[in-house]
Protein backbone atom coordinates (compact mmCIF):
# COMPACT_ATOMS: atom_id res chain seq x y z
CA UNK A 1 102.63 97.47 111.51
CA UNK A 2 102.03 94.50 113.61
CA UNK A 3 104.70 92.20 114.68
CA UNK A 4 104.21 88.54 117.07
CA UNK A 5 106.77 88.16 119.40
CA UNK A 6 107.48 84.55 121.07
CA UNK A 7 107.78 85.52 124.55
CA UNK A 8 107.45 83.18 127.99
CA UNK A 9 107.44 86.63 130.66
CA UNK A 10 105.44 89.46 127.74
CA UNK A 11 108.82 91.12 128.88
CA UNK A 12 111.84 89.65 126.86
CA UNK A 13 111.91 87.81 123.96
CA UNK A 14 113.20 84.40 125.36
CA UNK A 15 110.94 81.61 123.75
CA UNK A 16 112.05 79.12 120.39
CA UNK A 17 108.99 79.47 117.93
CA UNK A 18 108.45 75.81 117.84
CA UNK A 19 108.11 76.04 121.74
CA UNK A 20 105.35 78.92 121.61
CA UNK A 21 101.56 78.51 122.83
CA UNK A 22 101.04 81.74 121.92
CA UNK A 23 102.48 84.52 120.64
CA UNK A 24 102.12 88.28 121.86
CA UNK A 25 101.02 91.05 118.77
CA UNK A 26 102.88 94.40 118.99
CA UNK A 27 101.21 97.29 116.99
CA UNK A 28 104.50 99.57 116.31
CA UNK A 29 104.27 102.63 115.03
CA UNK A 30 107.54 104.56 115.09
CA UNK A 31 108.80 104.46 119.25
CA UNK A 32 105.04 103.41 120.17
CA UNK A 33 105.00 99.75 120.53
CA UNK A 34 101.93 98.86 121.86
CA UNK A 35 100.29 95.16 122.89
CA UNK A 36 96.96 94.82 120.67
CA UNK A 37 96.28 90.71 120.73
CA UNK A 38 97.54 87.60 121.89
CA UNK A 39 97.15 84.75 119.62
CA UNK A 40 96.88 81.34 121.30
CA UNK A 41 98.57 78.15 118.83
CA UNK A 42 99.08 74.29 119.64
CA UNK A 43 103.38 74.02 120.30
CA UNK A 44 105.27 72.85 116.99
CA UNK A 45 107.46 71.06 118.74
CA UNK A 46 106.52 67.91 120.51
CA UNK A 47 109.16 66.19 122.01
CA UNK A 48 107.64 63.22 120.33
CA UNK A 49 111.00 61.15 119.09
CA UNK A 50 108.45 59.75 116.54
CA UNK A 51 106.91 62.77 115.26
CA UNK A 52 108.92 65.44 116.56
CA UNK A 53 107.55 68.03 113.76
CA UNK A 54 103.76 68.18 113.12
CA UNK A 55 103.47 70.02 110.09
CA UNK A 56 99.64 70.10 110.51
CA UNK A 57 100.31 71.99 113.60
CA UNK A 58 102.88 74.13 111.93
CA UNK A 59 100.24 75.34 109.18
CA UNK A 60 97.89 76.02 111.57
CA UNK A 61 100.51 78.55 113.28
CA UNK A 62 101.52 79.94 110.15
CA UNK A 63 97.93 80.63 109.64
CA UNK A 64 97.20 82.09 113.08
CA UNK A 65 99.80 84.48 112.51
CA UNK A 66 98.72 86.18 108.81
CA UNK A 67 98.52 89.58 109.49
CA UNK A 68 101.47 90.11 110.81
CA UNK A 69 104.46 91.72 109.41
CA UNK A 70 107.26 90.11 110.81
CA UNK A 71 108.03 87.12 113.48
CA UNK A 72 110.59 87.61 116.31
CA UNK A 73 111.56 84.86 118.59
CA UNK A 74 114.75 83.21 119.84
CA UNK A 75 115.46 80.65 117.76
CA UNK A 76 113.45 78.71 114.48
CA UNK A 77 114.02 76.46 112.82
CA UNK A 78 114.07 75.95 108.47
CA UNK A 79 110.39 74.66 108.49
CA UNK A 80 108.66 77.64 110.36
CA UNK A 81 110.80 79.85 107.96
CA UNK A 82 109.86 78.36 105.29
CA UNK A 83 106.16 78.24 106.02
CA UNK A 84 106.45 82.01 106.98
CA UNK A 85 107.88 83.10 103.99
CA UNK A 86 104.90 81.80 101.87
CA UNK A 87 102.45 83.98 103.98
CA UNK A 88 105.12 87.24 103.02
CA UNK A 89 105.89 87.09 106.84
CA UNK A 90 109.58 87.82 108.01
CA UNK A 91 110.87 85.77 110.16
CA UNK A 92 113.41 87.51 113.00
CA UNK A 93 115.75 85.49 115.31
CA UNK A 94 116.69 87.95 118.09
CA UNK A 95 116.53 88.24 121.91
CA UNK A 96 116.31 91.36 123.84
CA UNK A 97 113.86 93.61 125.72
CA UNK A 98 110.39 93.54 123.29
CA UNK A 99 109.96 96.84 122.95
CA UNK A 100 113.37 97.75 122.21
CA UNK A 101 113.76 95.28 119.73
CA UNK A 102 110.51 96.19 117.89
CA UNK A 103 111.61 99.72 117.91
CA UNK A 104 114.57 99.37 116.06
CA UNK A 105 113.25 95.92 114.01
CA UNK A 106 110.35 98.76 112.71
CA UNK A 107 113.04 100.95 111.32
CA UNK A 108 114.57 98.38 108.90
CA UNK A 109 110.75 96.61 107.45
């Protein structure tokens, strides 16, 4: 199954999905977790007191992300969620070592 992972070091996962330029997609297959793409987005958030959610750029996430089974990150927010859960893809708020987490995030989907 493949999993993205929000992730600022491809080592931990350590990054809020609305601060993501890209996210990292795990193939896991039982204990082999292996890195098979790396999917490039515009960053959700803005920082923009005016338009600090872009829900144009949020769809266009979503989208770069069908395929996937699942979502981990750090934190997210309703919206994402939301958005996620339309496409049938799970969204995970953890942090932890990536390949641990995937490991034992495989045995409950």
């Amino acid at each position: 199954m493949l999993i993205a992972v929000a992730s600022k070091d491809g080592v931990e996962i350590n990054q809020h999905f609305g601060h993501a330029e890209r996210f990292l997609i795990y193939e896991v297959d039982g204990d082999s977790v292996k890195l098979v793409d790396e999917r490039k987005v515009e960053r959700y958030c803005s920082f923009d007191p005016d338009h600090p959610l872009r829900t144009h750029t949020l769809a266009a996430t979503a989208h770069a992300l069908e395929g996937v089974r699942a979502v981990v990150c750090s934190m997210m927010g309703e919206a994402p969620k939301i958005e996620l859960d339309k496409l049938g893809v799970e969204p995970f708020v953890v942090e932890g070592e990536i390949r641990k987490v995937l490991v034992d995030l495989a045995k409950v989907l």
